[in-house]
Protein backbone atom coordinates (compact mmCIF):
# COMPACT_ATOMS: atom_id res chain seq x y z
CA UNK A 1 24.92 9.34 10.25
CA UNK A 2 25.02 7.65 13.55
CA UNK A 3 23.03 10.65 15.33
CA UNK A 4 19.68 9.31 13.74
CA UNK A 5 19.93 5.75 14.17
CA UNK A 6 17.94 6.07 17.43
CA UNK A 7 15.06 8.04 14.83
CA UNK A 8 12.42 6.34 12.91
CA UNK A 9 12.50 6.56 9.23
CA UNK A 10 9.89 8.98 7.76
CA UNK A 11 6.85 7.38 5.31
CA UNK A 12 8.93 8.99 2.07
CA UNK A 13 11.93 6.99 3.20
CA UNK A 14 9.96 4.21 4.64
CA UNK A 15 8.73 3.57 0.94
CA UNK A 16 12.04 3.86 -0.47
CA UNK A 17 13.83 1.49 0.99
CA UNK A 18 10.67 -1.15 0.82
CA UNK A 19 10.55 -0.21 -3.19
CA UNK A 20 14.21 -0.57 -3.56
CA UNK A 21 14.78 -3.91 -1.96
CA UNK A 22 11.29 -5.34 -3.70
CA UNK A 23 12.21 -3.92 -7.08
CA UNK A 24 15.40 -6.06 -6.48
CA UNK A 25 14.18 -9.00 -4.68
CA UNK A 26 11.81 -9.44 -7.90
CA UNK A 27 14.28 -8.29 -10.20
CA UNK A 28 16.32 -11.68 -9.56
CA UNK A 29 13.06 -13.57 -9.00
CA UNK A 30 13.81 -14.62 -5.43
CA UNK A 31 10.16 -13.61 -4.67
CA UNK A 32 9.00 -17.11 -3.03
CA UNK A 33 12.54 -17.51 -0.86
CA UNK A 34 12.25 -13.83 0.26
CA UNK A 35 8.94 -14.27 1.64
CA UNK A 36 9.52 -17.09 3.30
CA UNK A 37 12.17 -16.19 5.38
CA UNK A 38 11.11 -12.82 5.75
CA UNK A 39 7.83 -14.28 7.23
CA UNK A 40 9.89 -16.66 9.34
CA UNK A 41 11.75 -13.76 10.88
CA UNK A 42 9.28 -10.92 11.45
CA UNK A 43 9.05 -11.40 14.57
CA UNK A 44 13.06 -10.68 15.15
CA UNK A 45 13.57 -7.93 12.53
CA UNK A 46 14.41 -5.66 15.62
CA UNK A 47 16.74 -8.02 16.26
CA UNK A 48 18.20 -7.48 13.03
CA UNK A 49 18.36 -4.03 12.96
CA UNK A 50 20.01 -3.65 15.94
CA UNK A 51 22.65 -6.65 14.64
CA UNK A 52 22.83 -3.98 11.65
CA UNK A 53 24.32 -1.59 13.87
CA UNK A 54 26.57 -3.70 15.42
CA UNK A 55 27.91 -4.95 12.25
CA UNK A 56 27.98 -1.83 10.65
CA UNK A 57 32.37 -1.09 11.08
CA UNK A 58 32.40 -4.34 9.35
CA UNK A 59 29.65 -3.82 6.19
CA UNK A 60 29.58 -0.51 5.64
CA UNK A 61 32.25 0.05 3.55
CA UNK A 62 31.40 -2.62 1.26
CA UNK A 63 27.65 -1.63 1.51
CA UNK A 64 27.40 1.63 2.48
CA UNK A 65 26.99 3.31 6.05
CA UNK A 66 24.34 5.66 4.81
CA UNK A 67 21.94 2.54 3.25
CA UNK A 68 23.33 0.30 6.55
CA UNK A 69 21.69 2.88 8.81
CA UNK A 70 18.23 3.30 6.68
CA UNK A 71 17.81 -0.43 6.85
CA UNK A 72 18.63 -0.69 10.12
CA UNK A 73 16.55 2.20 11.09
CA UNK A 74 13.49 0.49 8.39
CA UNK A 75 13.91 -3.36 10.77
CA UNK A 76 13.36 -1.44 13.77
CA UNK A 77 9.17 -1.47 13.56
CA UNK A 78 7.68 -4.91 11.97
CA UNK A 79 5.06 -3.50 10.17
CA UNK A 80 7.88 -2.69 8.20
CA UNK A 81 8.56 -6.33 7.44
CA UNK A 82 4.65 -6.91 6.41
CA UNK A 83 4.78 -4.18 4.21
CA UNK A 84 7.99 -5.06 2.56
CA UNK A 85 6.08 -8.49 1.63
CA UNK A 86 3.45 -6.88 0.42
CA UNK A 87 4.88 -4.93 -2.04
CA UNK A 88 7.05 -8.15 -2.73
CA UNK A 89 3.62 -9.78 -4.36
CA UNK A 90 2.47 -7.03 -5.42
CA UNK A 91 5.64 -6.86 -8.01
CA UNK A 92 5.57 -10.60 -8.72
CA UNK A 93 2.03 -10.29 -9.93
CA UNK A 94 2.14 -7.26 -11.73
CA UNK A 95 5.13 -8.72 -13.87
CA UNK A 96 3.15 -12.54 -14.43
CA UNK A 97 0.44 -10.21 -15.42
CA UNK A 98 2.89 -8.46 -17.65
CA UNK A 99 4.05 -11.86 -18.59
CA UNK A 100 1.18 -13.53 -19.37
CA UNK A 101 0.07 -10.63 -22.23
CA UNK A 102 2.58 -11.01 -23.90
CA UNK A 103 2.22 -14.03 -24.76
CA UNK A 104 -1.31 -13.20 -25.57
């Protein structure tokens, strides 16, 4: 586990974890707060991942080391981030589109 924190994630994982945590984000529809402060942060989400790392004695066993260290690993490039927010909207609109048909 710790032996590839130093690695970037590959695209296939890279997708995961930005599908996971939008599929969520939207799930609770926290779309709008997300956003914001992930835009307000982008520019430390290195920052983050390394504070990941440092916190991970401390979250992993309530989180998970293995999903600690895939986040971490996803914060470490913030093109990351800008995709993240991308799919984000993309999941809000597709289910107001969804919405809206229904009550069509």
């Amino acid at each position: 586990m710790f032996d590839k924190l130093g690695e970037p994630l590959s695209e296939e994982e890279t997708r995961k974890v930005i599908d996971d945590v939008a599929t969520a984000i939207v799930k609770r529809r926290l779309e709008t707060p997300a956003v914001l402060f992930l835009e307000m942060n982008k520019p430390l989400s290195y920052l983050a991942g390394q504070g990941l790392i440092v916190a991970m004695p401390f979250l992993a066993p309530i989180v998970g080391a293995e999903r600690m260290g895939r986040f971490s690993r996803f914060l470490q490039k913030p093109e990351n981030v800008e995709r993240l927010i991308q799919r984000i909207e993309e999941l809000s609109e597709e289910r107001d589109e969804k919405k809206a048909q229904s009550e069509k």
